[in-house]
N, C-alpha and C. Protein backbone atom coordinates (compact mmCIF):
# COMPACT_ATOMS: atom_id res chain seq x y z
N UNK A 1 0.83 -1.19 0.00
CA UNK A 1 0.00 0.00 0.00
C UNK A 1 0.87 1.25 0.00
N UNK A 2 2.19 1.30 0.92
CA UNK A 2 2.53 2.41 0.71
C UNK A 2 3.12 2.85 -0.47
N UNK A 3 3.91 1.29 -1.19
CA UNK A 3 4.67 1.65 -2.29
C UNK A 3 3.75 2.29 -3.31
N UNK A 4 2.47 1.59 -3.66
CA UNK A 4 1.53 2.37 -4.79
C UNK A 4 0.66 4.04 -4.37
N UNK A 5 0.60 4.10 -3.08
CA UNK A 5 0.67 5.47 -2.31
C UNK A 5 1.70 6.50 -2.99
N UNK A 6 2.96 6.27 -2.72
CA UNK A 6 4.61 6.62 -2.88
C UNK A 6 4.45 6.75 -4.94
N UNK A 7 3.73 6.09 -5.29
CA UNK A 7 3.68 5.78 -6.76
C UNK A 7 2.50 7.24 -7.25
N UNK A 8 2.33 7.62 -6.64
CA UNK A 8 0.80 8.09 -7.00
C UNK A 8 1.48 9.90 -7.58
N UNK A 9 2.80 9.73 -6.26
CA UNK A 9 3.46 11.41 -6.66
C UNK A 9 3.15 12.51 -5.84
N UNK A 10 2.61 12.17 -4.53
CA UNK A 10 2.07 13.23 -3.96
C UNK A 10 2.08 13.34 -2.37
N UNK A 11 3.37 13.58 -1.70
CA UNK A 11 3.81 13.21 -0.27
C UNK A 11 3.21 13.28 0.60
N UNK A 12 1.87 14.48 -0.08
CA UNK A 12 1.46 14.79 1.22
C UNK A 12 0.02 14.03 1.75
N UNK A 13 -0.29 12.81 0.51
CA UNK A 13 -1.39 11.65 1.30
C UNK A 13 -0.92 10.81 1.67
N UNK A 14 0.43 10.59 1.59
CA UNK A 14 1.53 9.69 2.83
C UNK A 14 1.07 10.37 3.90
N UNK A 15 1.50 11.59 3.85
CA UNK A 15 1.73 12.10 5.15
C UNK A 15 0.09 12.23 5.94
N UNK A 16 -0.69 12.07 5.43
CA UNK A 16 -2.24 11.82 5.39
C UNK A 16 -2.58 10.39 6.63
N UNK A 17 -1.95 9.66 5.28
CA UNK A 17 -2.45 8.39 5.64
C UNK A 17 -1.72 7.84 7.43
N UNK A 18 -0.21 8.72 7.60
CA UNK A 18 0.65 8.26 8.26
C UNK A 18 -0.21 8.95 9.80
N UNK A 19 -0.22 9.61 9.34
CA UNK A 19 -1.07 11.13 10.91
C UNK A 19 -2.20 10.32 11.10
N UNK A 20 -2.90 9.70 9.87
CA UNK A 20 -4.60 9.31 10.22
C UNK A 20 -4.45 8.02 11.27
N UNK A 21 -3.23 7.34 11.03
CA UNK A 21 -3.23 5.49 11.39
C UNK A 21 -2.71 6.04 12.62
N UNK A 22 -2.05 7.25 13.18
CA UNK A 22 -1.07 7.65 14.62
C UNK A 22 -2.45 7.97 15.61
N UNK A 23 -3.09 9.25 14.50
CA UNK A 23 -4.45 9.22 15.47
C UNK A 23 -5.14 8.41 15.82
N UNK A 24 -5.57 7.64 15.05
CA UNK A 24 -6.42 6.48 15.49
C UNK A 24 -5.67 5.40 16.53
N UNK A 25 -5.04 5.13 16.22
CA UNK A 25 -4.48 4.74 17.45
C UNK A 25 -4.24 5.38 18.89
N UNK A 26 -4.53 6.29 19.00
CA UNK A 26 -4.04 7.30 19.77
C UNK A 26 -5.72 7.23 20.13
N UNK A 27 -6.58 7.44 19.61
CA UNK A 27 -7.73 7.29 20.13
C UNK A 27 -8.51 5.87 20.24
N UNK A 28 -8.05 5.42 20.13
CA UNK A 28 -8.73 4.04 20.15
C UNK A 28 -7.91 3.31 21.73
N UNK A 29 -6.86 3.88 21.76
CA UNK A 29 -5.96 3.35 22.85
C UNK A 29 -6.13 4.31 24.12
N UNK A 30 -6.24 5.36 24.59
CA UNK A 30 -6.62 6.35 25.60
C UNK A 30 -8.11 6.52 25.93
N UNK A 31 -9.03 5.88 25.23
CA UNK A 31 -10.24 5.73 26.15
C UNK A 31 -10.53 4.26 26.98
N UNK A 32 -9.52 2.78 26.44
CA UNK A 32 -9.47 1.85 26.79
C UNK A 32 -9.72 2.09 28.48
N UNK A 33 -8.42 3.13 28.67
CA UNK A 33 -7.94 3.19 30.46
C UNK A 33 -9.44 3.47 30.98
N UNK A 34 -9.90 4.63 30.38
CA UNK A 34 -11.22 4.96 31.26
C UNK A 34 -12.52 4.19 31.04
N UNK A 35 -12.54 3.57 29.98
CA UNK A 35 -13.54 2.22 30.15
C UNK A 35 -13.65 1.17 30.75
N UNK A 36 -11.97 0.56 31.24
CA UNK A 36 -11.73 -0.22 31.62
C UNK A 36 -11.71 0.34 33.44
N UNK A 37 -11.75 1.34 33.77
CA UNK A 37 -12.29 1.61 34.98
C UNK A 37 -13.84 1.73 35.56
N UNK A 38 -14.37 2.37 34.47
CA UNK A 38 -16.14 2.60 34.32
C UNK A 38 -15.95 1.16 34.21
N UNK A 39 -15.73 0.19 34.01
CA UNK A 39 -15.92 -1.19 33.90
C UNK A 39 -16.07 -1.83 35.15
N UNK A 40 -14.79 -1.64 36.36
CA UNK A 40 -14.44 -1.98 36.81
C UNK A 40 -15.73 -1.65 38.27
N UNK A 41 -16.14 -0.29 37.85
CA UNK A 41 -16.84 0.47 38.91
C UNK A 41 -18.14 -0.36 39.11
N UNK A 42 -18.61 -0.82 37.66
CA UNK A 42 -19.77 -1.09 37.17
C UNK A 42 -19.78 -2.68 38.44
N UNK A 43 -18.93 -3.20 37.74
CA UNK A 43 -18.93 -4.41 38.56
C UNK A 43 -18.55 -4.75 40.00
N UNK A 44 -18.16 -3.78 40.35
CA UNK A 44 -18.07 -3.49 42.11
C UNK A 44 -19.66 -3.45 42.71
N UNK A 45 -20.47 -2.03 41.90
CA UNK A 45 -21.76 -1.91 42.09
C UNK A 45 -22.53 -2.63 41.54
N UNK A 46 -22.12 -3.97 40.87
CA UNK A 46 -23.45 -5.09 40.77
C UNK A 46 -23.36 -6.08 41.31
N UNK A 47 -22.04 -6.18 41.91
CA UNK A 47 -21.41 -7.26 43.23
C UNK A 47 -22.03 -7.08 44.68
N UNK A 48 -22.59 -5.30 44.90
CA UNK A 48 -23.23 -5.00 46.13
C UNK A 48 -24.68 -5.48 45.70
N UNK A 49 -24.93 -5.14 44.00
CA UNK A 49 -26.78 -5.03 44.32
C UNK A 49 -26.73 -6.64 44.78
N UNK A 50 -26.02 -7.56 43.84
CA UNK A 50 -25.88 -9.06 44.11
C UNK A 50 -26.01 -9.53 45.59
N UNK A 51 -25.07 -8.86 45.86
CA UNK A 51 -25.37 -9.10 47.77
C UNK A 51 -26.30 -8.91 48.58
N UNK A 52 -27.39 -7.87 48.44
CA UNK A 52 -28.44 -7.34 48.73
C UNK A 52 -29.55 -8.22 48.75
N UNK A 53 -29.26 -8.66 47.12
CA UNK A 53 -30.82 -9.50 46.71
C UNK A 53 -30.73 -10.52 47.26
N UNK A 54 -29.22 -10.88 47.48
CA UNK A 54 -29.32 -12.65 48.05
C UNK A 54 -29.34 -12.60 49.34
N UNK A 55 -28.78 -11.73 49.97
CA UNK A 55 -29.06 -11.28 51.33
C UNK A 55 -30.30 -10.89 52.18
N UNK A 56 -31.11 -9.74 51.51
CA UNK A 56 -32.63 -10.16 51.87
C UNK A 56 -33.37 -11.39 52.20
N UNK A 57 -33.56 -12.10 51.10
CA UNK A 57 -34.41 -13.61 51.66
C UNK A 57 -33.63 -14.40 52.30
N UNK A 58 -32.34 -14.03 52.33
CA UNK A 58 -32.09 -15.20 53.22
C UNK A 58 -31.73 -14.96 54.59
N UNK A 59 -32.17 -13.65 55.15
CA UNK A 59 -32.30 -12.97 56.39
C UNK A 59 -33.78 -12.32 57.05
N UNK A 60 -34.43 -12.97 55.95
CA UNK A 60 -35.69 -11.99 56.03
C UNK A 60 -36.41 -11.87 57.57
N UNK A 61 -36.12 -12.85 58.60
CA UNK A 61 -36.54 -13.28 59.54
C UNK A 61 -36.07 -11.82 60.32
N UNK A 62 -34.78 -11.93 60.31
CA UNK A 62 -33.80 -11.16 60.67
C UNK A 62 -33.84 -9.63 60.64
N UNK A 63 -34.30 -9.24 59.14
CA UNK A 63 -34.80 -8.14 59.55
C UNK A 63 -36.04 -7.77 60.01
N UNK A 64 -37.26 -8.49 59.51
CA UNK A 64 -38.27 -8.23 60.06
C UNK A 64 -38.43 -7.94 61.69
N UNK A 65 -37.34 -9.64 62.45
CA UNK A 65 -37.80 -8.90 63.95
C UNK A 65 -37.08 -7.54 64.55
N UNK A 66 -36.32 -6.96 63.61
CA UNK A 66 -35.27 -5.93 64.31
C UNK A 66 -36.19 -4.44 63.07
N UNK A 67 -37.26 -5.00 62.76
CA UNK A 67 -37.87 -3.70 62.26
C UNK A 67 -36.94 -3.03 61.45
N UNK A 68 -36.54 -3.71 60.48
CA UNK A 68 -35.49 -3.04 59.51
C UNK A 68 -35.95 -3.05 57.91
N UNK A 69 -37.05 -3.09 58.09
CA UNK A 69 -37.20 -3.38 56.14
C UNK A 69 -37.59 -2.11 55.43
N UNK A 70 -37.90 -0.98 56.11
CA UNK A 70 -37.43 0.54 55.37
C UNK A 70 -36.17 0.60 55.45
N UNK A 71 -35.12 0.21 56.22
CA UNK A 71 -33.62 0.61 56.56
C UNK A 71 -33.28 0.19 54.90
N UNK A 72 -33.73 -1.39 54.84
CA UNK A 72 -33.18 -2.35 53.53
C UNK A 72 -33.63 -2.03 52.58
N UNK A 73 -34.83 -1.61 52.48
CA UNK A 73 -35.57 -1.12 51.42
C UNK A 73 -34.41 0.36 50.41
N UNK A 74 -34.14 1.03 51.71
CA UNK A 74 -33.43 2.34 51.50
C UNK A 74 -32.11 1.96 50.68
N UNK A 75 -31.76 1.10 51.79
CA UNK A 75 -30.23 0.62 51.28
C UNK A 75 -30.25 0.16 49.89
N UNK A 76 -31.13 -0.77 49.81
CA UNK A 76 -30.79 -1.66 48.09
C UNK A 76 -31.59 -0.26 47.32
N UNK A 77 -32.25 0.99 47.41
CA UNK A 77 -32.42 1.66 46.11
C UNK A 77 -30.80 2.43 46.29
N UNK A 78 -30.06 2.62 47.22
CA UNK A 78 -28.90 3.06 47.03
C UNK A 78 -28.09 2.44 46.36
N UNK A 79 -28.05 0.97 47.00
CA UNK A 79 -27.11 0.82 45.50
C UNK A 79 -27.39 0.90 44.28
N UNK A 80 -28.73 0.09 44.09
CA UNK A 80 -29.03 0.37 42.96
C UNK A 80 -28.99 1.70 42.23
N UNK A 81 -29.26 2.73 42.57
CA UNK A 81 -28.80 3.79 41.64
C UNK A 81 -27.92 4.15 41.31
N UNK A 82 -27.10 3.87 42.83
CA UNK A 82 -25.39 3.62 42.43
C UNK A 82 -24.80 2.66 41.27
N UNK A 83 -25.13 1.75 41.45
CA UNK A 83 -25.01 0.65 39.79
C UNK A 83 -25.32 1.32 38.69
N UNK A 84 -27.10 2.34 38.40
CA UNK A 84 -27.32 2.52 37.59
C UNK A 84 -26.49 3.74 36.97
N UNK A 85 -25.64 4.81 37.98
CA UNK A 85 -24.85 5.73 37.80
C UNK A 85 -23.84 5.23 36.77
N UNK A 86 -23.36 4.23 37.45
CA UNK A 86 -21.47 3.59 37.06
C UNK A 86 -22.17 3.19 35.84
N UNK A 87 -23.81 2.39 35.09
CA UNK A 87 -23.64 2.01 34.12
C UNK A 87 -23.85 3.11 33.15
N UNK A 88 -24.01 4.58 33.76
CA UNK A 88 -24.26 5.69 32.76
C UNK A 88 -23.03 6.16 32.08
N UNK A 89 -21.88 6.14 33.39
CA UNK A 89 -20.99 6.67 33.26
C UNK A 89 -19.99 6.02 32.30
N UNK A 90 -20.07 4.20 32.53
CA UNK A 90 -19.54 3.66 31.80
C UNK A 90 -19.70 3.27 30.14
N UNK A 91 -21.72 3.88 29.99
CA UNK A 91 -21.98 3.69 28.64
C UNK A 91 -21.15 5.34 27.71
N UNK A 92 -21.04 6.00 28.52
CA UNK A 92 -20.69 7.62 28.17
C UNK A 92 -19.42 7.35 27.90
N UNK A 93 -18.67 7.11 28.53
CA UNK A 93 -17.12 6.65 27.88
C UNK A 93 -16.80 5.84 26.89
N UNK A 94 -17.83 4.56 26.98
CA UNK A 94 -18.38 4.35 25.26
C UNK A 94 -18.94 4.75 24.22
N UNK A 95 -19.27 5.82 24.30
CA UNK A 95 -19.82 6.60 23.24
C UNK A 95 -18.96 7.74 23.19
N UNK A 96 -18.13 8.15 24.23
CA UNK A 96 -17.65 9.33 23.59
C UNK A 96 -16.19 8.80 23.09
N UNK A 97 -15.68 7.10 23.47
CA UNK A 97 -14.32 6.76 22.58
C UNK A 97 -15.20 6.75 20.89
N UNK A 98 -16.23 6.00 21.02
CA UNK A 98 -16.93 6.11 19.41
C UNK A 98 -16.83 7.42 19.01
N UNK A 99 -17.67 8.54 19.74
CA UNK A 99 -17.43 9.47 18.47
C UNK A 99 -15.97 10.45 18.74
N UNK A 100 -14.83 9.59 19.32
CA UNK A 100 -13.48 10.36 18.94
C UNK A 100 -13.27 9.82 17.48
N UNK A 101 -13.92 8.37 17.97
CA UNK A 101 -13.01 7.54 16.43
C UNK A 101 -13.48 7.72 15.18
N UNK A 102 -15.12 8.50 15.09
CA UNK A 102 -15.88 8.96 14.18
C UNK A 102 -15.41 10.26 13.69
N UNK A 103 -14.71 10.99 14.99
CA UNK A 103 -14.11 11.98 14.15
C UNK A 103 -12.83 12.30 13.83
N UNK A 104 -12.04 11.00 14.35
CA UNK A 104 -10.65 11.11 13.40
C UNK A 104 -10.43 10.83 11.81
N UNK A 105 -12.13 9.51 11.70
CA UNK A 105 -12.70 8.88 10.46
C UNK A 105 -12.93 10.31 9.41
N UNK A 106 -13.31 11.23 10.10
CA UNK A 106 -14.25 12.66 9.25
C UNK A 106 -13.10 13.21 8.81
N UNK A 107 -12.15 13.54 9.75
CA UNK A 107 -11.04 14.86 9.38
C UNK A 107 -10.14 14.15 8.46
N UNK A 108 -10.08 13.03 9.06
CA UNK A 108 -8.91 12.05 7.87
C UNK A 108 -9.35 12.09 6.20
N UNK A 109 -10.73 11.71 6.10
CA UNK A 109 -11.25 11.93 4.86
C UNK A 109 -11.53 13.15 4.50
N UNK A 110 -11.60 13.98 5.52
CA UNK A 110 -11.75 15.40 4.92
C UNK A 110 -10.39 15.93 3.89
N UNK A 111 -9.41 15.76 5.33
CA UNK A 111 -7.92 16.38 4.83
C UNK A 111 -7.57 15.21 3.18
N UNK A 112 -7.80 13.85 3.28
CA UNK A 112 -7.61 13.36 1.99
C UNK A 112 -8.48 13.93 0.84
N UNK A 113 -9.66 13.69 1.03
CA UNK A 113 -10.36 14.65 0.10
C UNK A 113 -9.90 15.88 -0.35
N UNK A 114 -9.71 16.82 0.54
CA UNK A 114 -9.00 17.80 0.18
C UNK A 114 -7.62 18.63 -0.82
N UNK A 115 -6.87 17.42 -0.10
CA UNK A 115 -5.25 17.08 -0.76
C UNK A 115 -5.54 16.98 -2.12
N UNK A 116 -6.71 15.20 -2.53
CA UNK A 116 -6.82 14.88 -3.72
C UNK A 116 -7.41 15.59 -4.56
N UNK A 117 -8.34 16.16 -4.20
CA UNK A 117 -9.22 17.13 -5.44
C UNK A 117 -8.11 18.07 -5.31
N UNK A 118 -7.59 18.78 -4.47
CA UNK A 118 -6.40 19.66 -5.09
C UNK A 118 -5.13 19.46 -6.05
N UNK A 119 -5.26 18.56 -5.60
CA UNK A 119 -4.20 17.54 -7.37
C UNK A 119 -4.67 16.88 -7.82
N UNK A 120 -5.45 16.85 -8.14
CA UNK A 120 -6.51 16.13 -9.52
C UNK A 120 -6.98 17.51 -10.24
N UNK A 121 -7.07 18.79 -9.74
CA UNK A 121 -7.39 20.15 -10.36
C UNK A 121 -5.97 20.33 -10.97
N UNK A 122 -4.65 20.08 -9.66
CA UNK A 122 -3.71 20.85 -10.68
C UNK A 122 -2.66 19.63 -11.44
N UNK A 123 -3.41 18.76 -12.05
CA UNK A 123 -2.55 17.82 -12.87
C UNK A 123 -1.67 16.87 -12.01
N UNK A 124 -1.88 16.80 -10.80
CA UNK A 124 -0.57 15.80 -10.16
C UNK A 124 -1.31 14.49 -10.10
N UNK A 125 -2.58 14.28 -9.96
CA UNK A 125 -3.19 13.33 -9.62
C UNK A 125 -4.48 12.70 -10.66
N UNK A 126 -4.07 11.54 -11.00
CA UNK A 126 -5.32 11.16 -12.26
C UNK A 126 -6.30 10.94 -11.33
N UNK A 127 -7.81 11.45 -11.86
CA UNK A 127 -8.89 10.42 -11.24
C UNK A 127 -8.81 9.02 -10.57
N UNK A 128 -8.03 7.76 -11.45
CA UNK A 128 -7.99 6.39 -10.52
C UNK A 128 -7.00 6.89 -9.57
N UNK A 129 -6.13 7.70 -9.65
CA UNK A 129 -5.67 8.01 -8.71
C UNK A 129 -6.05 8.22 -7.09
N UNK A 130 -7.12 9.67 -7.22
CA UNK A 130 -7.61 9.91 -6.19
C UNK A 130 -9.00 8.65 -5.72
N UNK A 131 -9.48 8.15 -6.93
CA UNK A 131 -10.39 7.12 -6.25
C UNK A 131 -9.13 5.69 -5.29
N UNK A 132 -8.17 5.88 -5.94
CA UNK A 132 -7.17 4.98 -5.37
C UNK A 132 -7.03 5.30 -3.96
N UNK A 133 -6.45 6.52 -3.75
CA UNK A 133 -6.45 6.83 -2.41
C UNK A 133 -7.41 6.92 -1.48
N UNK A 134 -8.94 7.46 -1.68
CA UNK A 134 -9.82 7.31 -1.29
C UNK A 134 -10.20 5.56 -0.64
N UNK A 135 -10.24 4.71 -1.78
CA UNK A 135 -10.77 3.44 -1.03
C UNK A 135 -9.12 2.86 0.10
N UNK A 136 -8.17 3.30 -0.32
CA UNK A 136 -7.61 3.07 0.52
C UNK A 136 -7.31 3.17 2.20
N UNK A 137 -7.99 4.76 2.10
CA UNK A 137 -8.37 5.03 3.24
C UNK A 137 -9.52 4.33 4.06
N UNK A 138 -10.18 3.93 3.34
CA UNK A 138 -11.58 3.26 3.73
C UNK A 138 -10.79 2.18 4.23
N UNK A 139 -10.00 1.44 3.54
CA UNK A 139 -9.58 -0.09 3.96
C UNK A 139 -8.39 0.13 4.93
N UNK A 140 -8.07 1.46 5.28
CA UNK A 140 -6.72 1.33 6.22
C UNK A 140 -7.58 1.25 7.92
N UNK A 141 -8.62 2.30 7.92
CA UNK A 141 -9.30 2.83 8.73
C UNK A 141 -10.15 1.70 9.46
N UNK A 142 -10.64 0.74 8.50
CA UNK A 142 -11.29 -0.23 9.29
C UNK A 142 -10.33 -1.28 9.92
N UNK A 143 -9.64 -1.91 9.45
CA UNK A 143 -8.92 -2.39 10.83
C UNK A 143 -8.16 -1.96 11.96
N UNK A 144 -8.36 -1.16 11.67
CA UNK A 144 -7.30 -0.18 13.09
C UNK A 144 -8.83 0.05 13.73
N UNK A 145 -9.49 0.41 13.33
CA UNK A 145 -10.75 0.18 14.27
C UNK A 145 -11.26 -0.98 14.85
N UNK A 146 -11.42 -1.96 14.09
CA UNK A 146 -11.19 -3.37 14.75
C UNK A 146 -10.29 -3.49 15.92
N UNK A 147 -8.94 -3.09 15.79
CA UNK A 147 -8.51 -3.69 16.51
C UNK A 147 -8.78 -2.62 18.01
N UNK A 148 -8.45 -1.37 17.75
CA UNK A 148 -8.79 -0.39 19.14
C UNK A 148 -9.93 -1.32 19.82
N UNK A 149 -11.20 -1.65 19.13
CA UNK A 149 -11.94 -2.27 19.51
C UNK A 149 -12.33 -3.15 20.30
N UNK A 150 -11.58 -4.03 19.53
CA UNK A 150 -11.33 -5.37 20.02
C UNK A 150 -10.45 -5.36 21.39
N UNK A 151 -9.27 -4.29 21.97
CA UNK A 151 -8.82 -3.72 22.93
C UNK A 151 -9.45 -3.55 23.60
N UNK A 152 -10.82 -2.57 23.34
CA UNK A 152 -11.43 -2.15 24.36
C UNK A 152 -12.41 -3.25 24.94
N UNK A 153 -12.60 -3.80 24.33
CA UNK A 153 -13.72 -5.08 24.84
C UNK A 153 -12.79 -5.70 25.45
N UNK A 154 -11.62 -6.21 24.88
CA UNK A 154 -10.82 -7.18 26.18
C UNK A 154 -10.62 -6.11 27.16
N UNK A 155 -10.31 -5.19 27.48
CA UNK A 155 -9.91 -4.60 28.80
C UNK A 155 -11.43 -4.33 29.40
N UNK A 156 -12.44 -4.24 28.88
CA UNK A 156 -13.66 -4.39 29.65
C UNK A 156 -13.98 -6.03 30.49
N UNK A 157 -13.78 -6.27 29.32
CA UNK A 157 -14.06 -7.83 30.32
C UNK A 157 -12.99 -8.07 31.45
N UNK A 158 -12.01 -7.56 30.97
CA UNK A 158 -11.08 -8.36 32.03
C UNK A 158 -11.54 -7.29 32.98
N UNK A 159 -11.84 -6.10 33.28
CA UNK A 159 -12.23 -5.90 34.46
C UNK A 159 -13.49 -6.54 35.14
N UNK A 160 -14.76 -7.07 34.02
CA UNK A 160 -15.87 -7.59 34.52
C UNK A 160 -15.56 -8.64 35.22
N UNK A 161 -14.76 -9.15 34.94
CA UNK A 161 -14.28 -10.24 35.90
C UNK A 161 -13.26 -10.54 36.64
N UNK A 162 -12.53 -9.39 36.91
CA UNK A 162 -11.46 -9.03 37.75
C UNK A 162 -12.08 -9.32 39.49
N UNK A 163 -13.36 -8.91 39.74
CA UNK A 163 -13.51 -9.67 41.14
C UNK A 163 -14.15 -11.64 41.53
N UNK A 164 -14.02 -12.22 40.20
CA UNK A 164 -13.83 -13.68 40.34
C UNK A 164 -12.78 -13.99 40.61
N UNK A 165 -11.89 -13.27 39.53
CA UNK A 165 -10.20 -13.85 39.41
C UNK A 165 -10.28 -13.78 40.72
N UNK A 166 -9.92 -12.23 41.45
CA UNK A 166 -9.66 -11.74 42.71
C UNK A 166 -10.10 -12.98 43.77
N UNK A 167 -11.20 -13.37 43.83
CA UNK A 167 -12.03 -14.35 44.41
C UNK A 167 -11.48 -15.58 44.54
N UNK A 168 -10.85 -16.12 43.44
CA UNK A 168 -10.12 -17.32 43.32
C UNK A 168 -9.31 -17.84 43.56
N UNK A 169 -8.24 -16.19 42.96
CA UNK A 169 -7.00 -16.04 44.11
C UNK A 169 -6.92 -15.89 45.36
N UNK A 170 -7.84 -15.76 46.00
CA UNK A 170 -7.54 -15.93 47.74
C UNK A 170 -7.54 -17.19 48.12
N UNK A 171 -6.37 -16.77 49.23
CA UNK A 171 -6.10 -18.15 50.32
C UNK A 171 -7.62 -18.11 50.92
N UNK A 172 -8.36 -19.27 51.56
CA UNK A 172 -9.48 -19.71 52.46
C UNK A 172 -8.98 -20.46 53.27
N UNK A 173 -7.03 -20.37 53.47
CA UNK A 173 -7.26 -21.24 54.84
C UNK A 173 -6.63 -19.67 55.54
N UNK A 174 -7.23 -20.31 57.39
CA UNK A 174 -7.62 -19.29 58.22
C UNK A 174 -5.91 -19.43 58.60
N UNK A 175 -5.53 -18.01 59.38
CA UNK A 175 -3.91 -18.15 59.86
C UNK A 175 -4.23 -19.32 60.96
N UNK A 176 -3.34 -19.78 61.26
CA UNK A 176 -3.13 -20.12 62.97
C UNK A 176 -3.76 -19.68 64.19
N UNK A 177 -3.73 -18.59 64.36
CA UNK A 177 -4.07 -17.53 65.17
C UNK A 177 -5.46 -17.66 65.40
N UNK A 178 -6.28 -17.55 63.61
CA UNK A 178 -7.80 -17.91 63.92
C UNK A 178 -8.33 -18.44 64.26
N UNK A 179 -7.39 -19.87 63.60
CA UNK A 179 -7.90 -21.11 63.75
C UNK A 179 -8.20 -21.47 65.48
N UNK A 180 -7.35 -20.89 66.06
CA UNK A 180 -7.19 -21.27 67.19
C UNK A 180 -8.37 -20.72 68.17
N UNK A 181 -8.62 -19.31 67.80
CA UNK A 181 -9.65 -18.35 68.22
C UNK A 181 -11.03 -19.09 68.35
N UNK A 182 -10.98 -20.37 67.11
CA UNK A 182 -12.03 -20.30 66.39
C UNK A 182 -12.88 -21.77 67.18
N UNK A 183 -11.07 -22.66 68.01
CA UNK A 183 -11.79 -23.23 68.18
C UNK A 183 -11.79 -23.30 69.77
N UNK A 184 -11.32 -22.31 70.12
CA UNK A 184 -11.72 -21.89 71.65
C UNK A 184 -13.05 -21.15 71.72
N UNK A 185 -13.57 -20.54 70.79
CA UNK A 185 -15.18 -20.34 71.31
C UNK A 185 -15.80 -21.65 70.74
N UNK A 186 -15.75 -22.61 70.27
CA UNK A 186 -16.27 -23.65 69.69
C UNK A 186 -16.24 -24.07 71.39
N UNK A 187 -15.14 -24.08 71.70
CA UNK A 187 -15.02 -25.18 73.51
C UNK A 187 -16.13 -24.63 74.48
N UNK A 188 -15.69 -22.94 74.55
CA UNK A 188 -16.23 -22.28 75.51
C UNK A 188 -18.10 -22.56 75.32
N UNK A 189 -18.28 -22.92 73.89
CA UNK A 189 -19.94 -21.95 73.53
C UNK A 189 -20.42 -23.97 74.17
N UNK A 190 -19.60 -24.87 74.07
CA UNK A 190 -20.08 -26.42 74.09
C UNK A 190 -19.78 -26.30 75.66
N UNK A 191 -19.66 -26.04 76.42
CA UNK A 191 -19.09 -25.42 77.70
C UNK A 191 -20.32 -25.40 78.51
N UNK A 192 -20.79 -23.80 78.08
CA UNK A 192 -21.29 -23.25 78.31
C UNK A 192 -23.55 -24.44 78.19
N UNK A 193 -23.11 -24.72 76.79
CA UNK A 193 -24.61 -25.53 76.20
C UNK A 193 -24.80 -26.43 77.19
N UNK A 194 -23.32 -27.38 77.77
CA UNK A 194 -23.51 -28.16 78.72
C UNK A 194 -23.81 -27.81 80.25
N UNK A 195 -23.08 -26.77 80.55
CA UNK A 195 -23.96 -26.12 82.09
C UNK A 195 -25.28 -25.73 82.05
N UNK A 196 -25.88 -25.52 80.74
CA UNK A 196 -27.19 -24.75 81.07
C UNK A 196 -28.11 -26.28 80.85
N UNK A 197 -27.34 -27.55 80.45
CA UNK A 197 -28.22 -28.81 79.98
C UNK A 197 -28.47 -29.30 81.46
């Protein structure tokens, strides 16, 4: 591509094509970070609503006798709006990496457009010429979008599931210390069941 570019006679849709593939990258790669945090947020706050819902019925006893089900009621619309925040915030950072990349897509074809009809007016550039450069741009532009893409979806997921990993990776055995804690009230509480038997 570049050699028939380089063939065409006209440095400055190299220099076009070279700025368009830097930007795009450049934008396709600097909204990753902040998606991949809105990601991260998202799934913190659907790990609480998660806790909530499973937590209710299976305490329900629990709160009812301690007169707490406005307290819970309150609590789970907090998170929940909190969830629904992080998923605003996180769809907004998706739409505004889209329309960076929509408008590196515009200016790139603008400035080529531009270049080419200006040498195709003054003799440097034949018609297949500028249609040459034109679809080229079309075909440079879509995989570099693919791939930013495809970036950004892996760094989304890997945060969606950054608190399983997290999860998996923990030790579940207790130190020493606990263990020990754990099974001196075990003695004391069988102790205790037996004096009152």
């Amino acid at each position: 591509m570049t050699l028939v570019l380089l063939s065409l006679g006209d440095p400055m849709l190299m220099t076009i094509f070279g700025a368009s593939a830097l930007a795009y990258l450049a934008v396709l790669r600097l909204p990753g970070r902040e998606i991949g945090s809105r990601a991260r947020d998202v799934s913190e706050a659907a790990i609480d609503v998660s806790g909530m819902l499973l937590d209710g019925p299976l305490n329900v006893e629990t709160i009812k006798s301690f007169g707490a089900e406005e307290n819970t009621r309150e609590r789970f619309d907090v998170v929940n709006r909190l969830l629904a925040r992080r998923w605003e915030l996180f769809q907004r950072a998706r739409v505004d990496a889209g329309l960076s990349s929509a408008a590196v897509f515009a200016l790139s074809m603008t400035a080529l457009l531009a270049v080419a009809v200006h040498s195709v007016l003054h003799g440097r550039l034949t018609v297949g010429g500028f249609i040459l450069a034109n679809v080229y741009m079309l075909q440079m532009a879509r995989p570099l979008e693919m791939l930013g893409f495809a970036a950004r979806d892996l760094s989304q997921a890997v945060e969606f599931i950054r608190p399983l990993t997290e999860a998996l990776g923990r030790s579940f055995v207790l130190p020493l210390s606990d263990r020990r804690s754990i099974f001196q009230r075990a003695a004391s509480s069988r102790r205790v069941t037996a004096q009152l038997a």
